[in-house]
C-alpha atoms as a PDB file:
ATOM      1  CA  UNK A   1     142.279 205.076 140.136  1.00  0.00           C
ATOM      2  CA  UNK A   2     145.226 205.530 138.338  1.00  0.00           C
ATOM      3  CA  UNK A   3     148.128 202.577 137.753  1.00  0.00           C
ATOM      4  CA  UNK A   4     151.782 203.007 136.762  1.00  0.00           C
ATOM      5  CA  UNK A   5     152.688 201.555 133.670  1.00  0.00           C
ATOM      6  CA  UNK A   6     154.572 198.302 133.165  1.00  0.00           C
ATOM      7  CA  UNK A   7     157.671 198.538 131.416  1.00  0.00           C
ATOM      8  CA  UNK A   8     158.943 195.931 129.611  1.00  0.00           C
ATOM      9  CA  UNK A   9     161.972 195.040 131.805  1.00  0.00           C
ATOM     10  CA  UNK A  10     159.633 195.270 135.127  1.00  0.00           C
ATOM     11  CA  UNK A  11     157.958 191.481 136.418  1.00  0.00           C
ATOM     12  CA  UNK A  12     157.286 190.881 139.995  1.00  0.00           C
ATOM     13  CA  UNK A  13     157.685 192.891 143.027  1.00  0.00           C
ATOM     14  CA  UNK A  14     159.857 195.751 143.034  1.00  0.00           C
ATOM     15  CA  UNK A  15     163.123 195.154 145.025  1.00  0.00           C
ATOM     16  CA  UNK A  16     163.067 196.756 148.342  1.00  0.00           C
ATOM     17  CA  UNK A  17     165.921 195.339 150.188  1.00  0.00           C
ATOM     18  CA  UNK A  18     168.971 196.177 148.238  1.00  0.00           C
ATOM     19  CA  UNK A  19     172.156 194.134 147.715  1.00  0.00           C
ATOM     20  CA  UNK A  20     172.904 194.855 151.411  1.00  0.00           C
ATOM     21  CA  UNK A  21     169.491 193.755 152.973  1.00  0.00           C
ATOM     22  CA  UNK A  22     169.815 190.458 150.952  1.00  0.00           C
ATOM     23  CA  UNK A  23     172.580 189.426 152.611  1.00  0.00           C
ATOM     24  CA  UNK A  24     171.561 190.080 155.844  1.00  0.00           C
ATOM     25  CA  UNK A  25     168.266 187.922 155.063  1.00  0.00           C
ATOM     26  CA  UNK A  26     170.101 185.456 153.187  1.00  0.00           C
ATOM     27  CA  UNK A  27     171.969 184.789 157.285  1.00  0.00           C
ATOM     28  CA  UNK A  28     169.246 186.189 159.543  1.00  0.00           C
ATOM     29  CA  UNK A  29     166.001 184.446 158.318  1.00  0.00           C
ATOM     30  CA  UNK A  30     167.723 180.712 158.572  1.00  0.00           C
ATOM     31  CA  UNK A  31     169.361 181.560 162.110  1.00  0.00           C
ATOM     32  CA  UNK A  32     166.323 183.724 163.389  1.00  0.00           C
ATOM     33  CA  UNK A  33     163.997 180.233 162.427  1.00  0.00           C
ATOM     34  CA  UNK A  34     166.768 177.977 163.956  1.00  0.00           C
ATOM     35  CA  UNK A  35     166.728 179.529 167.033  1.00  0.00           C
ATOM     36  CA  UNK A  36     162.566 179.295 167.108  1.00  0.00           C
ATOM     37  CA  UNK A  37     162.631 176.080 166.013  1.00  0.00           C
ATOM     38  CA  UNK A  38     165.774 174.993 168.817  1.00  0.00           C
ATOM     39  CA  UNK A  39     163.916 176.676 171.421  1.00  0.00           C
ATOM     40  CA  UNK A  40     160.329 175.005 170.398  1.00  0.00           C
ATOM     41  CA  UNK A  41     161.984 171.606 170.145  1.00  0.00           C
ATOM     42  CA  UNK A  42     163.535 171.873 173.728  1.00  0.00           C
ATOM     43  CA  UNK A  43     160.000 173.609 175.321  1.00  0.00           C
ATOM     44  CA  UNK A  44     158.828 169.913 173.807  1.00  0.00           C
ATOM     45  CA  UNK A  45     161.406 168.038 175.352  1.00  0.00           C
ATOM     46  CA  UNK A  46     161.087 169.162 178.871  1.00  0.00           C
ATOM     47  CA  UNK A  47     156.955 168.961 179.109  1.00  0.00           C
ATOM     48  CA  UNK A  48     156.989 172.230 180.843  1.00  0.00           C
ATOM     49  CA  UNK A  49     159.482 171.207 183.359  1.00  0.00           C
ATOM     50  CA  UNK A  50     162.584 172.822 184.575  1.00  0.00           C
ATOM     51  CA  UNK A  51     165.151 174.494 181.946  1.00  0.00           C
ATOM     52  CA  UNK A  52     168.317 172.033 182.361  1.00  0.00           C
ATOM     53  CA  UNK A  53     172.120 172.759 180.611  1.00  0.00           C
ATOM     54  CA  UNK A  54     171.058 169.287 178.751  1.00  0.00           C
ATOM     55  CA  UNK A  55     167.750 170.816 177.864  1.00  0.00           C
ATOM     56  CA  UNK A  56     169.899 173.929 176.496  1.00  0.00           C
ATOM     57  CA  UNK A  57     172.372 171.785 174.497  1.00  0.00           C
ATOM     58  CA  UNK A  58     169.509 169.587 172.821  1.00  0.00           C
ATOM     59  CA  UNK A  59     167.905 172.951 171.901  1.00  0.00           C
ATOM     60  CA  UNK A  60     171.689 174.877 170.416  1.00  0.00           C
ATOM     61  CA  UNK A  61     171.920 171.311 168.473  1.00  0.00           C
ATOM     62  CA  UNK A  62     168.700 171.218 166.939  1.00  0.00           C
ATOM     63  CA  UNK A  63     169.388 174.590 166.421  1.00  0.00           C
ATOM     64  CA  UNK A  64     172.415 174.225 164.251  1.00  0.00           C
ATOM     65  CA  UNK A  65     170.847 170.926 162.671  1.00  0.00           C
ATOM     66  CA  UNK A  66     168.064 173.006 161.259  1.00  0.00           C
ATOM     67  CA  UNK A  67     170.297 176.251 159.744  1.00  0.00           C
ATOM     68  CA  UNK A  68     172.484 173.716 158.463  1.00  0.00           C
ATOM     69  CA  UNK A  69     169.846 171.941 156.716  1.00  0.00           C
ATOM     70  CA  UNK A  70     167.468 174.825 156.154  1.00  0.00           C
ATOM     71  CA  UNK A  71     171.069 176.523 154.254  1.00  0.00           C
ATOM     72  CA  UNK A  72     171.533 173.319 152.380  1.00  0.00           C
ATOM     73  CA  UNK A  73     168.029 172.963 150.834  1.00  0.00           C
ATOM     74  CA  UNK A  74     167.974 176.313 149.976  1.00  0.00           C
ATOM     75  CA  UNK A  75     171.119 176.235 148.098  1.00  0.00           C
ATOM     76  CA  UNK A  76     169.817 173.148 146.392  1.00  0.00           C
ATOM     77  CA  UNK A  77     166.574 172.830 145.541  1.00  0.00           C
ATOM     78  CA  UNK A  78     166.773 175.494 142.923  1.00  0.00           C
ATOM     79  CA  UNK A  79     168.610 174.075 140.813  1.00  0.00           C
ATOM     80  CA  UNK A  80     166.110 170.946 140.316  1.00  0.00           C
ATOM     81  CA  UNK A  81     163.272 170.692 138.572  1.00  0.00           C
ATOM     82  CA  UNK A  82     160.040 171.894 139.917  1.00  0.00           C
ATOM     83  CA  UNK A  83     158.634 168.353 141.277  1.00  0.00           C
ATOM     84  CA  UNK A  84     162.128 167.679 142.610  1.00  0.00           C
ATOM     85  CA  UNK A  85     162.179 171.219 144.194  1.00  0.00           C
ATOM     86  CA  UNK A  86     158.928 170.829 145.763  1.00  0.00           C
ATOM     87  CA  UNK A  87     159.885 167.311 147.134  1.00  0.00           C
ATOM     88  CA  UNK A  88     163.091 168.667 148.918  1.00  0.00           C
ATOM     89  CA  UNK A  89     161.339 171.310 150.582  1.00  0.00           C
ATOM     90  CA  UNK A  90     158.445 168.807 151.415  1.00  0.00           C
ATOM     91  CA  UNK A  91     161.205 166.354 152.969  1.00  0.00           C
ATOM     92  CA  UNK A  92     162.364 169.009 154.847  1.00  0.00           C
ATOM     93  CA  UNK A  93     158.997 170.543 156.308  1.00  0.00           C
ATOM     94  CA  UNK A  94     157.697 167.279 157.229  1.00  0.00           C
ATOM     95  CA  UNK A  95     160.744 165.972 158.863  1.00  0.00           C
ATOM     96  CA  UNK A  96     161.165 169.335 160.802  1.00  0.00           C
ATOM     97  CA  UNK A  97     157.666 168.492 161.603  1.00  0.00           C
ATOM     98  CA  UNK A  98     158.026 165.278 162.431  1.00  0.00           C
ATOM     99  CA  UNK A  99     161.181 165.696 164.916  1.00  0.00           C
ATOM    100  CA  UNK A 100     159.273 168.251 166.802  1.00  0.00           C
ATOM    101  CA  UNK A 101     156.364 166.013 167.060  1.00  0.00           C
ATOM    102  CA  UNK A 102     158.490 163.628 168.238  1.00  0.00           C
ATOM    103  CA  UNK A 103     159.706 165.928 171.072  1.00  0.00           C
ATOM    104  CA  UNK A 104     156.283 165.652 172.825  1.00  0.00           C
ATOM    105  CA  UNK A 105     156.892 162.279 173.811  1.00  0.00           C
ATOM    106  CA  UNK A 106     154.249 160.787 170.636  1.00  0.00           C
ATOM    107  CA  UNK A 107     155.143 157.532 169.758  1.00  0.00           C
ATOM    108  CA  UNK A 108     157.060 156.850 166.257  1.00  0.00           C
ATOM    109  CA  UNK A 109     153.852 155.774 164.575  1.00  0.00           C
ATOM    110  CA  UNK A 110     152.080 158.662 165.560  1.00  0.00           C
ATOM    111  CA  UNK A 111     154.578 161.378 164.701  1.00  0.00           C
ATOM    112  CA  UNK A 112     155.466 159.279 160.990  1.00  0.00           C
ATOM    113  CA  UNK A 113     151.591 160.189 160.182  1.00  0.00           C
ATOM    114  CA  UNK A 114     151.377 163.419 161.612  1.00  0.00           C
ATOM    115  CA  UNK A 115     154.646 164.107 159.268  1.00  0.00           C
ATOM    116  CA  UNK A 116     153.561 162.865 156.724  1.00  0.00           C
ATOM    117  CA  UNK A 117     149.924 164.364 156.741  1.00  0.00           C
ATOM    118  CA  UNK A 118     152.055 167.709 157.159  1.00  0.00           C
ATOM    119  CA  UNK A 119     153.918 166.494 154.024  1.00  0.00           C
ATOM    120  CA  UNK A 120     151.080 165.977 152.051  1.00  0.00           C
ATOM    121  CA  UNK A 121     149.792 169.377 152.531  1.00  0.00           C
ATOM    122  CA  UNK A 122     153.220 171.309 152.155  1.00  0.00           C
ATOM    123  CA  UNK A 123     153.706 169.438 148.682  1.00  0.00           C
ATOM    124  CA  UNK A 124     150.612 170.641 147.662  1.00  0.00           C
ATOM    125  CA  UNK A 125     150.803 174.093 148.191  1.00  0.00           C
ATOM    126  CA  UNK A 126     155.135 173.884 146.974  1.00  0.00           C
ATOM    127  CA  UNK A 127     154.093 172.348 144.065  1.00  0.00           C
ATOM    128  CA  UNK A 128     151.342 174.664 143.064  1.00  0.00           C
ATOM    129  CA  UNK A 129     153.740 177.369 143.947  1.00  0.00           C
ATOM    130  CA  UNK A 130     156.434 175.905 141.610  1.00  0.00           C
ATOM    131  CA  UNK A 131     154.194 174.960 139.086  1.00  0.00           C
ATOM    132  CA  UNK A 132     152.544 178.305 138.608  1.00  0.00           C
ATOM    133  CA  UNK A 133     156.031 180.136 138.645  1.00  0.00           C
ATOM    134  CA  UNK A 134     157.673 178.813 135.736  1.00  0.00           C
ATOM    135  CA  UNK A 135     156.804 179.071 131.771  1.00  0.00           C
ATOM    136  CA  UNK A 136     155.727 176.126 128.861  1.00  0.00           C
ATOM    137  CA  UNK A 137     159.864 175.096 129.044  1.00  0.00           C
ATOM    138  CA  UNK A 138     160.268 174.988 132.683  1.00  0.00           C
ATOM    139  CA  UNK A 139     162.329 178.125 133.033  1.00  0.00           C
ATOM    140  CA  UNK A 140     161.470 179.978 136.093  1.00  0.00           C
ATOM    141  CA  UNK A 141     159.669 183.099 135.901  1.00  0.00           C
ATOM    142  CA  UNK A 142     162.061 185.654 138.326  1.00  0.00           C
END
């Protein structure tokens, strides 16, 4: 089977969005996982009971909560080093983890070691990721 040749400006994936579909993603992937995440930490809340206008304000708060923290990290993290960077976005899985485990009605002990369990695991796999991305100097690799 035949392969196209690298050239020697070409690393990575080639760009398929366009200037245009970045910005869309850069504001519809943190508001399309707010809302998930809103509407899975209310479905938590209530137990399966009735949909309430206080169950539908905790879920629009948690919902802007998480977009404004999910924008924050992002803008953030990348300009740390990569054991910093994976902390941050280990902080932030396992406390998004953590709150919704919280939701179910799990006591504090319980959802601090199911976080940080969760935490464990995510700073694994974010450090590998980090680690693997960047040359000898720590630049990253685009």
């Amino acid at each position: 089977m035949a392969h196209a040749a690298p050239t020697p400006g070409m690393r990575g994936s080639p760009d398929i969005l366009g200037e245009r579909g970045h910005m869309v993603a850069k504001w519809a992937v943190p508001v399309g996982l707010g809302l998930v995440y809103g509407y899975w930490a209310a479905a938590n809340r209530r137990s399966g009971g009735p949909i309430t206008g206080w169950n539908l304000l905790f879920g629009f708060v948690t919902t802007i909560a998480f977009i404004a923290l999910y924008i924050g990290v992002r803008a953030l993290a990348p300009h740390m080093k990569r054991e910093q960077h994976a902390l941050v976005w280990t902080a932030f899985a396992g406390g998004a983890f953590g709150f919704l485990y919280s939701q179910t009605g799990a006591s504090v002990l319980r959802s601090t070691g199911m976080a940080l369990a969760v935490s464990a695991a995510c700073f694994a796999v974010f450090f590998y990721r980090y680690y693997t991305h960047e040359d000898a100097e720590g630049h990253r690799i685009s």
